[in-house]
N, C-alpha and C. Protein backbone atom coordinates (compact mmCIF):
# COMPACT_ATOMS: atom_id res chain seq x y z
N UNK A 1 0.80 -1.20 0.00
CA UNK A 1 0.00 0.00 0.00
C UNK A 1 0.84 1.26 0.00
N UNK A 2 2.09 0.92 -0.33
CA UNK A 2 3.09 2.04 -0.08
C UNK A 2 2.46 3.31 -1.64
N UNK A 3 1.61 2.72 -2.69
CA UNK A 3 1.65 3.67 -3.79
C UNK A 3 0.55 4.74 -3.24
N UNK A 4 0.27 4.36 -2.13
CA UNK A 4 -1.42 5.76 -2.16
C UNK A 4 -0.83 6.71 -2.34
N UNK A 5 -1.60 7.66 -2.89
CA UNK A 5 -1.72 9.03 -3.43
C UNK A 5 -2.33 9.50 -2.25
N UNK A 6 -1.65 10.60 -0.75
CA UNK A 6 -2.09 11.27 -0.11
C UNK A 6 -1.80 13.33 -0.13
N UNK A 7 -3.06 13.61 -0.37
CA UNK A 7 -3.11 14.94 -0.80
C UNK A 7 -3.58 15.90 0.95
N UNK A 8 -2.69 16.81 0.92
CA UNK A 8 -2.55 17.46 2.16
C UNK A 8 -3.09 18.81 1.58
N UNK A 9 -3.82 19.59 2.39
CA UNK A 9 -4.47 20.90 2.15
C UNK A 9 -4.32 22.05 3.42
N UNK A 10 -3.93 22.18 3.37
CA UNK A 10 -4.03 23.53 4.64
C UNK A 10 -4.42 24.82 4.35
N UNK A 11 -4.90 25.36 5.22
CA UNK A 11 -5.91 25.91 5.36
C UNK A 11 -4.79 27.56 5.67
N UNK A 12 -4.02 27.32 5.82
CA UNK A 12 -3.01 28.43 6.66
C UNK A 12 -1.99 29.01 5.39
N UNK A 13 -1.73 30.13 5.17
CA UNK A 13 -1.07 30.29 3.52
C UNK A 13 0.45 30.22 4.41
N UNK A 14 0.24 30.69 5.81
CA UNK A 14 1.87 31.01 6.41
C UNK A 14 2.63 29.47 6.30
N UNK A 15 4.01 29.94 5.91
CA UNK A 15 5.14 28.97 5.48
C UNK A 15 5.19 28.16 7.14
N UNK A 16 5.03 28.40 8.33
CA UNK A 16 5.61 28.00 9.25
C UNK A 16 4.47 27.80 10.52
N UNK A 17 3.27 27.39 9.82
CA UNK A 17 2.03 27.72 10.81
C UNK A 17 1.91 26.76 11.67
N UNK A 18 1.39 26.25 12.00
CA UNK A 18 0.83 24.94 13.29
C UNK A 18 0.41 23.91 12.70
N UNK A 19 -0.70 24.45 11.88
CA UNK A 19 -1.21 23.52 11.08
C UNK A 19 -0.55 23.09 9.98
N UNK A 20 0.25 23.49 9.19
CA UNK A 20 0.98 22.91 8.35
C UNK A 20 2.33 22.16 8.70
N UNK A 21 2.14 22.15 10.34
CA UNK A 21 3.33 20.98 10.62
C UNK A 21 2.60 20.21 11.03
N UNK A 22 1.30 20.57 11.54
CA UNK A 22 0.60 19.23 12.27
C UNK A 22 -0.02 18.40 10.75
N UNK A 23 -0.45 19.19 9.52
CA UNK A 23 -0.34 18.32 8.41
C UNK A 23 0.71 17.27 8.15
N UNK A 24 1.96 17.49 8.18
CA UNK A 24 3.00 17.28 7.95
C UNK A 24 3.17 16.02 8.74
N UNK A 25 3.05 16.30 10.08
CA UNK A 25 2.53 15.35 11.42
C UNK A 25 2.27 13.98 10.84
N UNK A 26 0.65 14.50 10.23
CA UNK A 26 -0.04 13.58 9.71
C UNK A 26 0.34 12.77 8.40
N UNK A 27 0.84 13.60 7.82
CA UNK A 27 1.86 12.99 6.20
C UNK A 27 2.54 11.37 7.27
N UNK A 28 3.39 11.83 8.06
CA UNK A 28 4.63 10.63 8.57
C UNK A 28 3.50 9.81 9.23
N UNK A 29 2.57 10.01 10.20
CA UNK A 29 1.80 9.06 10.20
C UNK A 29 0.51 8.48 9.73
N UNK A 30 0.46 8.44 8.40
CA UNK A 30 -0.39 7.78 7.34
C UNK A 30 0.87 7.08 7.29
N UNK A 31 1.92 7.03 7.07
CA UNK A 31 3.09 6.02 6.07
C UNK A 31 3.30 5.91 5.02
N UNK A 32 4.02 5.49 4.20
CA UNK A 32 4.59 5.63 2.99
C UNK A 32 3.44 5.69 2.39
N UNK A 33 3.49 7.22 1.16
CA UNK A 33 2.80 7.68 0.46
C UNK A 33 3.40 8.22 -0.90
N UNK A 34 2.55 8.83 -1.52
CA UNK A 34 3.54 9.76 -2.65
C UNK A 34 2.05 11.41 -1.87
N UNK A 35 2.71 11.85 -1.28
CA UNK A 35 1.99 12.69 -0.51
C UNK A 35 2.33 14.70 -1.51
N UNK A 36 1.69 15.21 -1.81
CA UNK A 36 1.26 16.30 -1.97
C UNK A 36 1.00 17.38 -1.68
N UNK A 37 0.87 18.65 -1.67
CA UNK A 37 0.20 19.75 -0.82
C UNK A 37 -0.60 20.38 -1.55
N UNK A 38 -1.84 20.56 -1.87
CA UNK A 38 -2.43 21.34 -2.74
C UNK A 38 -2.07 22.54 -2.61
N UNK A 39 -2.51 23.64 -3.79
CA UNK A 39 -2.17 24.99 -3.78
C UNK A 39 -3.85 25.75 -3.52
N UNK A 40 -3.65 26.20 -2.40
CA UNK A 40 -4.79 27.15 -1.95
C UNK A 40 -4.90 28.36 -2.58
N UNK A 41 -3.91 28.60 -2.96
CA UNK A 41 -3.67 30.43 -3.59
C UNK A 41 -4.34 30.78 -5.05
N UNK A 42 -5.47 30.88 -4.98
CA UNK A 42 -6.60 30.60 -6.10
C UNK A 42 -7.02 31.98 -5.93
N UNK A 43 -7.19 32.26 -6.92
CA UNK A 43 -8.16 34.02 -7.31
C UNK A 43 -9.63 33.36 -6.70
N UNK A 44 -10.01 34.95 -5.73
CA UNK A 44 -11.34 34.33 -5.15
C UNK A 44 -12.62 34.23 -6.22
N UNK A 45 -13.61 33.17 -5.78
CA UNK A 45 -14.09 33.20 -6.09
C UNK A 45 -15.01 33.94 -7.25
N UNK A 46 -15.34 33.67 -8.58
CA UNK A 46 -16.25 34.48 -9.26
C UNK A 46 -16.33 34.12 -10.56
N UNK A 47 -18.23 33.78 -10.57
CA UNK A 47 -18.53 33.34 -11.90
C UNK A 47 -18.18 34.41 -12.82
N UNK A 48 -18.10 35.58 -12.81
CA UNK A 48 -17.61 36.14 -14.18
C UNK A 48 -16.39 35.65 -14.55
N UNK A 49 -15.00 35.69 -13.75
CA UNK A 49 -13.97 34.92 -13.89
C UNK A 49 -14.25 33.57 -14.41
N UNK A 50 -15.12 32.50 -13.82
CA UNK A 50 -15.52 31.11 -14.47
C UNK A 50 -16.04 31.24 -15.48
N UNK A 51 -16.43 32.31 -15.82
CA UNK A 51 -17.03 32.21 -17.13
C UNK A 51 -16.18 32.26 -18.32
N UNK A 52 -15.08 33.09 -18.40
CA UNK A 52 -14.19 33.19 -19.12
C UNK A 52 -13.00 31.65 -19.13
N UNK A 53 -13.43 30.70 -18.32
CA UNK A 53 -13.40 29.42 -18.47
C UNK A 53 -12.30 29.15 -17.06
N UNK A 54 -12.29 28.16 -16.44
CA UNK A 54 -11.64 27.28 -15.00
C UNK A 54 -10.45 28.21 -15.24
N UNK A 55 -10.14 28.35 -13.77
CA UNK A 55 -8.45 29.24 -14.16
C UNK A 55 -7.95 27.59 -13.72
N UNK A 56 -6.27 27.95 -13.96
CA UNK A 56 -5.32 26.93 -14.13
C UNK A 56 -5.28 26.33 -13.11
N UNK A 57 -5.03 26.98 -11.65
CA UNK A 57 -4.32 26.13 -10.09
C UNK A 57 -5.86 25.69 -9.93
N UNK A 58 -6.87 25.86 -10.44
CA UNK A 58 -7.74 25.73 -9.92
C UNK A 58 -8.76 24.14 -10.71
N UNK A 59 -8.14 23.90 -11.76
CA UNK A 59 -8.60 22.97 -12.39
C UNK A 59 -6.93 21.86 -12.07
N UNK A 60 -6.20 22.90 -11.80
CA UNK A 60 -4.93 21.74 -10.99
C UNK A 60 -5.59 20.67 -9.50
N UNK A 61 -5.68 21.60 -8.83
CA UNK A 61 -6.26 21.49 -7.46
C UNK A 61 -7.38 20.56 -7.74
N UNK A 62 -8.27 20.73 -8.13
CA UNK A 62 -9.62 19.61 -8.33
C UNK A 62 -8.92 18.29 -8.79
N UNK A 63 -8.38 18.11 -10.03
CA UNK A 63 -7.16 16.92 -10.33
C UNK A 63 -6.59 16.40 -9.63
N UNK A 64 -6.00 17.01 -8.78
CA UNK A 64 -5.22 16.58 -7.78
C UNK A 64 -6.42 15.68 -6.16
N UNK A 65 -7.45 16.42 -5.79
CA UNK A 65 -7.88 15.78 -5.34
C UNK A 65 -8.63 14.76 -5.97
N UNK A 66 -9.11 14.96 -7.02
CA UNK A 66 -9.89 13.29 -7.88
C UNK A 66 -8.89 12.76 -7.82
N UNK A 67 -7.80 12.55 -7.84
CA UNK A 67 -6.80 11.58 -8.27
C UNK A 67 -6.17 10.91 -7.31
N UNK A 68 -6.56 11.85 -5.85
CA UNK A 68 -5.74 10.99 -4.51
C UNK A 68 -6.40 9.88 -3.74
N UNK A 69 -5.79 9.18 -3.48
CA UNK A 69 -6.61 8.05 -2.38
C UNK A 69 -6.90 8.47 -1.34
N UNK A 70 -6.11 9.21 -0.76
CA UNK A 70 -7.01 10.28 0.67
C UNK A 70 -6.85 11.87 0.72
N UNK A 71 -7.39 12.66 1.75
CA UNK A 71 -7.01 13.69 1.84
C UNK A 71 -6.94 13.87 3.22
N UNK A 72 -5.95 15.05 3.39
CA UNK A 72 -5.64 15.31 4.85
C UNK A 72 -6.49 16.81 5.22
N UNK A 73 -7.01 17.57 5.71
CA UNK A 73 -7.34 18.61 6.13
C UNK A 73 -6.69 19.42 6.98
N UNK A 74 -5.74 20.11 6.95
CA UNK A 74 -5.23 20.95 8.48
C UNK A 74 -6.04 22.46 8.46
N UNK A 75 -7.06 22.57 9.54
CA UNK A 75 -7.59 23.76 9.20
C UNK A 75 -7.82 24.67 10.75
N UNK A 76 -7.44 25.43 10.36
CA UNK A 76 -6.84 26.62 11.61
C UNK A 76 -8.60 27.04 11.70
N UNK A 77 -8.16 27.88 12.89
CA UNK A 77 -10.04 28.67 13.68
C UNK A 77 -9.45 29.43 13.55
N UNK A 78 -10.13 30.68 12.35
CA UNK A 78 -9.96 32.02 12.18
C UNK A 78 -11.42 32.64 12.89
N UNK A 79 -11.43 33.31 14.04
CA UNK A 79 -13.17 34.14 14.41
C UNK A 79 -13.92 32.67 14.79
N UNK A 80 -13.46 31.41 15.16
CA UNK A 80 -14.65 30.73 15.42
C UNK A 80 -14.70 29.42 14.26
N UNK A 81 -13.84 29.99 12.89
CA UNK A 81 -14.45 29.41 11.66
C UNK A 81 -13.19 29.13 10.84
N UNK A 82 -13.62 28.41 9.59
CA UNK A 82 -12.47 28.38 8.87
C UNK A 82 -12.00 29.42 8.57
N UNK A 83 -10.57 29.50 7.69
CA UNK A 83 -10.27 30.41 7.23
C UNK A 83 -10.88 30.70 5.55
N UNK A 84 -10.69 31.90 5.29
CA UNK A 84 -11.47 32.22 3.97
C UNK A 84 -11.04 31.56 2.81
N UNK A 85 -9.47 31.55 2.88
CA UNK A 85 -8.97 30.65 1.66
C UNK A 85 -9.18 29.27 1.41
N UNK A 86 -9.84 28.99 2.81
CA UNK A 86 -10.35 27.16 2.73
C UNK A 86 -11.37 27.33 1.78
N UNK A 87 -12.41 27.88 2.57
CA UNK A 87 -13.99 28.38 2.13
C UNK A 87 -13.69 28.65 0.26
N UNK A 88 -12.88 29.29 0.04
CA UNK A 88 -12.54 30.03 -1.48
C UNK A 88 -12.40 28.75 -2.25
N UNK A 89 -11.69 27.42 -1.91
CA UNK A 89 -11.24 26.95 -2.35
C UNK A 89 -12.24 25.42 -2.25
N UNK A 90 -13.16 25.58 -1.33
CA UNK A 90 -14.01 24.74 -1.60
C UNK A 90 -15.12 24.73 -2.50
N UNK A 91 -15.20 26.31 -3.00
CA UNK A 91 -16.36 27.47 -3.36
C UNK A 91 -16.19 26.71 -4.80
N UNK A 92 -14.76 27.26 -5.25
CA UNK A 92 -14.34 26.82 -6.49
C UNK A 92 -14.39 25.10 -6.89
N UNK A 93 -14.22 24.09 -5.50
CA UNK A 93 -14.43 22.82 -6.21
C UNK A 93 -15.43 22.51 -6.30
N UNK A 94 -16.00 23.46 -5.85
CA UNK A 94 -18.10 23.34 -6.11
C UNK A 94 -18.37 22.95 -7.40
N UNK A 95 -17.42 23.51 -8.23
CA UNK A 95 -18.39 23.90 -9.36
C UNK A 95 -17.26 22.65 -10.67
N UNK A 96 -18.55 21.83 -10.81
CA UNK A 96 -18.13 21.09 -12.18
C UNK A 96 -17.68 20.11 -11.93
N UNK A 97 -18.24 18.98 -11.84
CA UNK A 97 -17.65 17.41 -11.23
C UNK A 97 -17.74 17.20 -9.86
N UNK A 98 -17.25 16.16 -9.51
CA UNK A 98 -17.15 15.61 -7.83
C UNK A 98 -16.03 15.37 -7.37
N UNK A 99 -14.95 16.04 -7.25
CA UNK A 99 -13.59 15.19 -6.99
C UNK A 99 -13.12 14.65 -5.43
N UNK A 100 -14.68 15.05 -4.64
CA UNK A 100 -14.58 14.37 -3.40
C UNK A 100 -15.38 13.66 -2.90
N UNK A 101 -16.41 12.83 -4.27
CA UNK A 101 -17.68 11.81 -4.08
C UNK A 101 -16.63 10.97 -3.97
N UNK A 102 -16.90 10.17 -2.46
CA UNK A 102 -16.82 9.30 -1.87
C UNK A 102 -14.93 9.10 -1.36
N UNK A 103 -14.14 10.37 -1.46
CA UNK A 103 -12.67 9.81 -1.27
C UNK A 103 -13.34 10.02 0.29
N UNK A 104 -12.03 9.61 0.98
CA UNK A 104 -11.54 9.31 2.05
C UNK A 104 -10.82 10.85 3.15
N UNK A 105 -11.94 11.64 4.24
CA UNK A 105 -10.83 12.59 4.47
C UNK A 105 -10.94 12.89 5.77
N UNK A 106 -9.85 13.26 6.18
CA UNK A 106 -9.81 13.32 7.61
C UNK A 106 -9.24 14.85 8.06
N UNK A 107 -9.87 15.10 8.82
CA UNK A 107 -9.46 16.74 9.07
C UNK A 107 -8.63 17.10 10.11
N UNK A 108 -7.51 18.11 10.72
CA UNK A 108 -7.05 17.79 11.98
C UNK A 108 -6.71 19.76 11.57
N UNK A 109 -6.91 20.07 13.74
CA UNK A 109 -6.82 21.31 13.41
C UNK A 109 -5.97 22.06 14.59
N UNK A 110 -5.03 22.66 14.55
CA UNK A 110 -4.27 23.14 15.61
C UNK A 110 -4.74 24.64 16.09
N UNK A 111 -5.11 24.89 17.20
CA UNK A 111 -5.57 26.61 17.09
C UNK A 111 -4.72 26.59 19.11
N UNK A 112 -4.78 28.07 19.02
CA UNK A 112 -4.08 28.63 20.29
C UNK A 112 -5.24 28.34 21.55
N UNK A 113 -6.56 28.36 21.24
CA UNK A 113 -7.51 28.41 21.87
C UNK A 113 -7.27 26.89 22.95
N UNK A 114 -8.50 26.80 23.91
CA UNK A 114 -8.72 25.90 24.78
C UNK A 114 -8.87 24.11 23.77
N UNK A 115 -9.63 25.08 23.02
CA UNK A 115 -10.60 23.67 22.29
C UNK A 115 -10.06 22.87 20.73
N UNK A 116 -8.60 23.76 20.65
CA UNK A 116 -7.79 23.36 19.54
C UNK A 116 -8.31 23.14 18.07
N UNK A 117 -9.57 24.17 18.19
CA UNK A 117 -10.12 23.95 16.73
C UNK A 117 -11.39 23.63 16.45
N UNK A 118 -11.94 23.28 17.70
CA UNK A 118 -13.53 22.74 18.10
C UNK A 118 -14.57 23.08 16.95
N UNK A 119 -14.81 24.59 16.81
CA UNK A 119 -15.11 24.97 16.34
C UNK A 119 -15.15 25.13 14.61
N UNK A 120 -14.11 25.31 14.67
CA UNK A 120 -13.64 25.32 13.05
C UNK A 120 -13.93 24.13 12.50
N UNK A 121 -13.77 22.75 13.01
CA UNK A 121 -14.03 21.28 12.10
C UNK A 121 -15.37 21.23 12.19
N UNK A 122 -16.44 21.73 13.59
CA UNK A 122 -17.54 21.70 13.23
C UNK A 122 -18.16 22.44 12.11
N UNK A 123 -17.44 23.40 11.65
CA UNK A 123 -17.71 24.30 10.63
C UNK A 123 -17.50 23.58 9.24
N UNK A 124 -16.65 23.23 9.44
CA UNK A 124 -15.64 22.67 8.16
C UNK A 124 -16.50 21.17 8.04
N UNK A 125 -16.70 20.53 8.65
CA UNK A 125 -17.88 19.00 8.45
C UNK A 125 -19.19 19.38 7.48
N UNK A 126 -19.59 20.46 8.18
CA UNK A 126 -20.86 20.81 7.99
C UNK A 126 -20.81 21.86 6.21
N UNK A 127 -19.77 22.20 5.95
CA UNK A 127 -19.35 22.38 4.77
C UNK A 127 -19.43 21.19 3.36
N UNK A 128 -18.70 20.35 4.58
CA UNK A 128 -18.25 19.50 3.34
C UNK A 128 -19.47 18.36 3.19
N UNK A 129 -20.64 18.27 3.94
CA UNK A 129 -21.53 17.58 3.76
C UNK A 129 -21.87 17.39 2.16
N UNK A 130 -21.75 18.65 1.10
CA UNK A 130 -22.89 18.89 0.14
C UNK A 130 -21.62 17.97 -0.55
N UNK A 131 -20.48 18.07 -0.67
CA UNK A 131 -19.32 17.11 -1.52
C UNK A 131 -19.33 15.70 -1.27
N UNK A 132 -19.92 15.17 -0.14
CA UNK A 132 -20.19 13.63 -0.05
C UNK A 132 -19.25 12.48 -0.23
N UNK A 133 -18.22 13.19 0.73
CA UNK A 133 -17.03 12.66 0.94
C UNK A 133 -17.12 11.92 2.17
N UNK A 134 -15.88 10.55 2.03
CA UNK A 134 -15.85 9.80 3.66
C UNK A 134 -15.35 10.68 4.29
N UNK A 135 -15.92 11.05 5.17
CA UNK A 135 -15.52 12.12 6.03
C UNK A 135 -15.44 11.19 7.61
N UNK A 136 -13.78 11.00 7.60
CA UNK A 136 -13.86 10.44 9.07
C UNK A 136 -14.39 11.12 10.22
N UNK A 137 -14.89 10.16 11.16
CA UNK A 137 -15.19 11.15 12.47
C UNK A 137 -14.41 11.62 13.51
N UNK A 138 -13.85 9.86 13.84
CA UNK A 138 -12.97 10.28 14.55
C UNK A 138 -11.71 9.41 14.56
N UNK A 139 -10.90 9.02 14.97
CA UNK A 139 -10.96 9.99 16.55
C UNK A 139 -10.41 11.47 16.15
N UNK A 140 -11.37 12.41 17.16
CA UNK A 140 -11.09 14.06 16.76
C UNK A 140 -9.68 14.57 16.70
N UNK A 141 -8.88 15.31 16.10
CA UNK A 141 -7.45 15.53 16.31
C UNK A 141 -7.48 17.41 16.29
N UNK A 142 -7.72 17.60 17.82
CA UNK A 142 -7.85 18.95 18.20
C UNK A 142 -6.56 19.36 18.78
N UNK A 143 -5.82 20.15 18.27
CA UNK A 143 -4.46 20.16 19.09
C UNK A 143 -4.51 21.99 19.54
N UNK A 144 -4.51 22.21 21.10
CA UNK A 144 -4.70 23.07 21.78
C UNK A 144 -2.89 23.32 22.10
N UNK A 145 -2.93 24.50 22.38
CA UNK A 145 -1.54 25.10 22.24
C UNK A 145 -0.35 24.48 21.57
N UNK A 146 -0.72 25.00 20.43
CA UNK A 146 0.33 23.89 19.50
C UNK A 146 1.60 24.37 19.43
N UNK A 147 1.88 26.11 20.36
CA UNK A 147 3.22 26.55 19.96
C UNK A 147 4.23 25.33 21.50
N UNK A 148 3.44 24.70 22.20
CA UNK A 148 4.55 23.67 22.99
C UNK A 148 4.06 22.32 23.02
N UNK A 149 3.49 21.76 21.44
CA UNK A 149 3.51 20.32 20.97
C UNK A 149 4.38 20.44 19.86
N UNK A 150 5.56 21.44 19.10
CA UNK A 150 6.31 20.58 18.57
C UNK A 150 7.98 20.64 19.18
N UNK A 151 8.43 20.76 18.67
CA UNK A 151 9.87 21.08 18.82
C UNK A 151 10.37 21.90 17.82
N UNK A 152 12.00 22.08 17.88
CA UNK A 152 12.26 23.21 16.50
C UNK A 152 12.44 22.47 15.22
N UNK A 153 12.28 21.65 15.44
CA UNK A 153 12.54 20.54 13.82
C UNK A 153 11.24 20.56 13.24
N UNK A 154 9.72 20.85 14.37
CA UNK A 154 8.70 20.71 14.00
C UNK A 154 7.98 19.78 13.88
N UNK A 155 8.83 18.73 14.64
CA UNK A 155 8.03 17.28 14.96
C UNK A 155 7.08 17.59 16.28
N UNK A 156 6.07 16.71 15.90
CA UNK A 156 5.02 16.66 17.52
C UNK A 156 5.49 15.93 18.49
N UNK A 157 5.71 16.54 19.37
CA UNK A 157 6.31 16.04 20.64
C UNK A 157 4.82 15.51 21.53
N UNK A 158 4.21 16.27 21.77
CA UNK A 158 2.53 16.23 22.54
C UNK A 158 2.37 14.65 22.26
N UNK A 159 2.59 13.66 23.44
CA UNK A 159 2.52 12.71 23.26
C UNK A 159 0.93 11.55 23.18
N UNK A 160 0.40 12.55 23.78
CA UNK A 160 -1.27 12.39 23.25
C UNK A 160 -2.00 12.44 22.13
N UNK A 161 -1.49 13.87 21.87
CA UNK A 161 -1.78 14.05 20.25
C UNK A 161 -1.10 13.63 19.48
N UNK A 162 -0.30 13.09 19.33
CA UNK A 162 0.58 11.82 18.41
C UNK A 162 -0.23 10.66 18.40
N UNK A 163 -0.45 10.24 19.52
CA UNK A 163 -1.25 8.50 19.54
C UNK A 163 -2.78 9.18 18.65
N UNK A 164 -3.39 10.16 18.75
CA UNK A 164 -4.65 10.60 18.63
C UNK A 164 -4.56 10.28 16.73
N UNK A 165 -3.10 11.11 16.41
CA UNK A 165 -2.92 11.34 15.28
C UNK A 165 -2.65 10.26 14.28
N UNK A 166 -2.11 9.31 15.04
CA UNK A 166 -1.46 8.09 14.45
C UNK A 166 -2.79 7.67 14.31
N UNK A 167 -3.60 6.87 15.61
CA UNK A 167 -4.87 6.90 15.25
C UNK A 167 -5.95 6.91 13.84
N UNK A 168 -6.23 8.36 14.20
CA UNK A 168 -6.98 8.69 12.73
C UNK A 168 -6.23 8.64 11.27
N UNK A 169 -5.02 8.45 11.14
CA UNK A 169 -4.41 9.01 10.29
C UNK A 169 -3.75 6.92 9.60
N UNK A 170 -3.83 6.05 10.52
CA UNK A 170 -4.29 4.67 10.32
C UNK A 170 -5.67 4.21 10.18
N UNK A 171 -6.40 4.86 10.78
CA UNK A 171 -7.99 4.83 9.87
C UNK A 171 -8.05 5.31 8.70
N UNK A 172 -7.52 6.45 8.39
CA UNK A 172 -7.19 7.00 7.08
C UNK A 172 -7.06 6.10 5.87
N UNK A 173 -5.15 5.63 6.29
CA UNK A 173 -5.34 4.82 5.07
C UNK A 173 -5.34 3.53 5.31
N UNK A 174 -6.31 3.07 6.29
CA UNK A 174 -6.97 1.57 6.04
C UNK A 174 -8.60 2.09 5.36
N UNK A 175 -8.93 2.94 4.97
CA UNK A 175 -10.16 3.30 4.14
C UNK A 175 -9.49 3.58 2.66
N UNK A 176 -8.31 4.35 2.85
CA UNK A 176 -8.02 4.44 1.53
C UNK A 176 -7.60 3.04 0.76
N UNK A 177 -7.00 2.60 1.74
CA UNK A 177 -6.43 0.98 1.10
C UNK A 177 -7.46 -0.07 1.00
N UNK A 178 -8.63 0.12 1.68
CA UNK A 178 -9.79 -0.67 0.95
C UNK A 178 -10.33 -0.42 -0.58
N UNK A 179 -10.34 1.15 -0.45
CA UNK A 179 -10.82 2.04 -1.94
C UNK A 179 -9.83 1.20 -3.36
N UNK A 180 -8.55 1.09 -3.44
CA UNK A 180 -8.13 0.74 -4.14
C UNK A 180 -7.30 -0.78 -4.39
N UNK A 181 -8.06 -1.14 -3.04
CA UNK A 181 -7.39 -2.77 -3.48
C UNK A 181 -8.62 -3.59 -4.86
């Protein structure tokens, strides 16, 4: 099962965020992959723009998720909620095909707050309902003060949220590795 195709998305554009190490996190424990990062940085939303036909990262990005055996989610609590470039970028895979009928995805979210994101995945579930994706449940991977779960290399030290992560992230791809056996 070493060939799955795992596609990582974050939600955070910053080079050095929480969530894009706790993605990262999650990359090493899924296990050997040919693993990815999609590109979020998409012109926002707008059918006049679609009309003049799919821009490029953006008919990249949809490809890229039809084509993976799972996806990872790292999505930060901006106000309570996702961030806008998630939202932008789900806006855009709205439109024209399914490239997340029925994959495999699991969401994990690091925020400064008490509840490490509580909020935001409830947001972000309830989003992704209309795409009709396996949307794992659990186990939840809420990581609350994430600036002293890693170290400076950026590995997760938080020895809870490691087992939590390993966890979901072996549910992961024992769903993905059913999908394509």
């Amino acid at each position: 099962m070493s060939d799955l195709k795992l596609v990582g998305l974050c939600g955070s554009l910053r080079k050095e965020s929480w969530n894009r190490k706790l993605m990262h996190a999650a990359k090493d424990a899924f296990g050997p992959a040919e693993f990815t990062e999609g590109n979020l940085r998409l012109p926002l939303f707008d059918e006049d723009l679609e009309a003049q036909g799919m821009p490029a990262e953006v008919t990249q990005l949809k490809e890229l998720i039809a084509n993976a055996d799972a996806v990872v989610i790292a999505c930060p609590e901006y106000n309570k909620a996702p961030p806008g470039v998630l939202k932008n970028a789900l806006d855009w895979l709205s439109r024209g095909g399914a490239p997340w009928k029925d994959k495999p995805v699991a969401i994990v979210s690091a925020a400064a707050g008490r509840a490490g994101g509580e909020r935001t995945q409830f947001a972000l579930r309830l989003m992704m309902v209309a795409f009709r994706p396996n949307l794992l449940q659990g186990p939840e991977m809420l990581l609350s003060n994430p600036s002293k779960a890693f170290d400076d290399q950026g590995n997760l030290t938080d020895e809870v949220a490691a087992k939590l992560l390993k966890e979901l992230m072996q549910d992961l791809r024992s769903v993905a590795g059913s999908r394509s056996d």
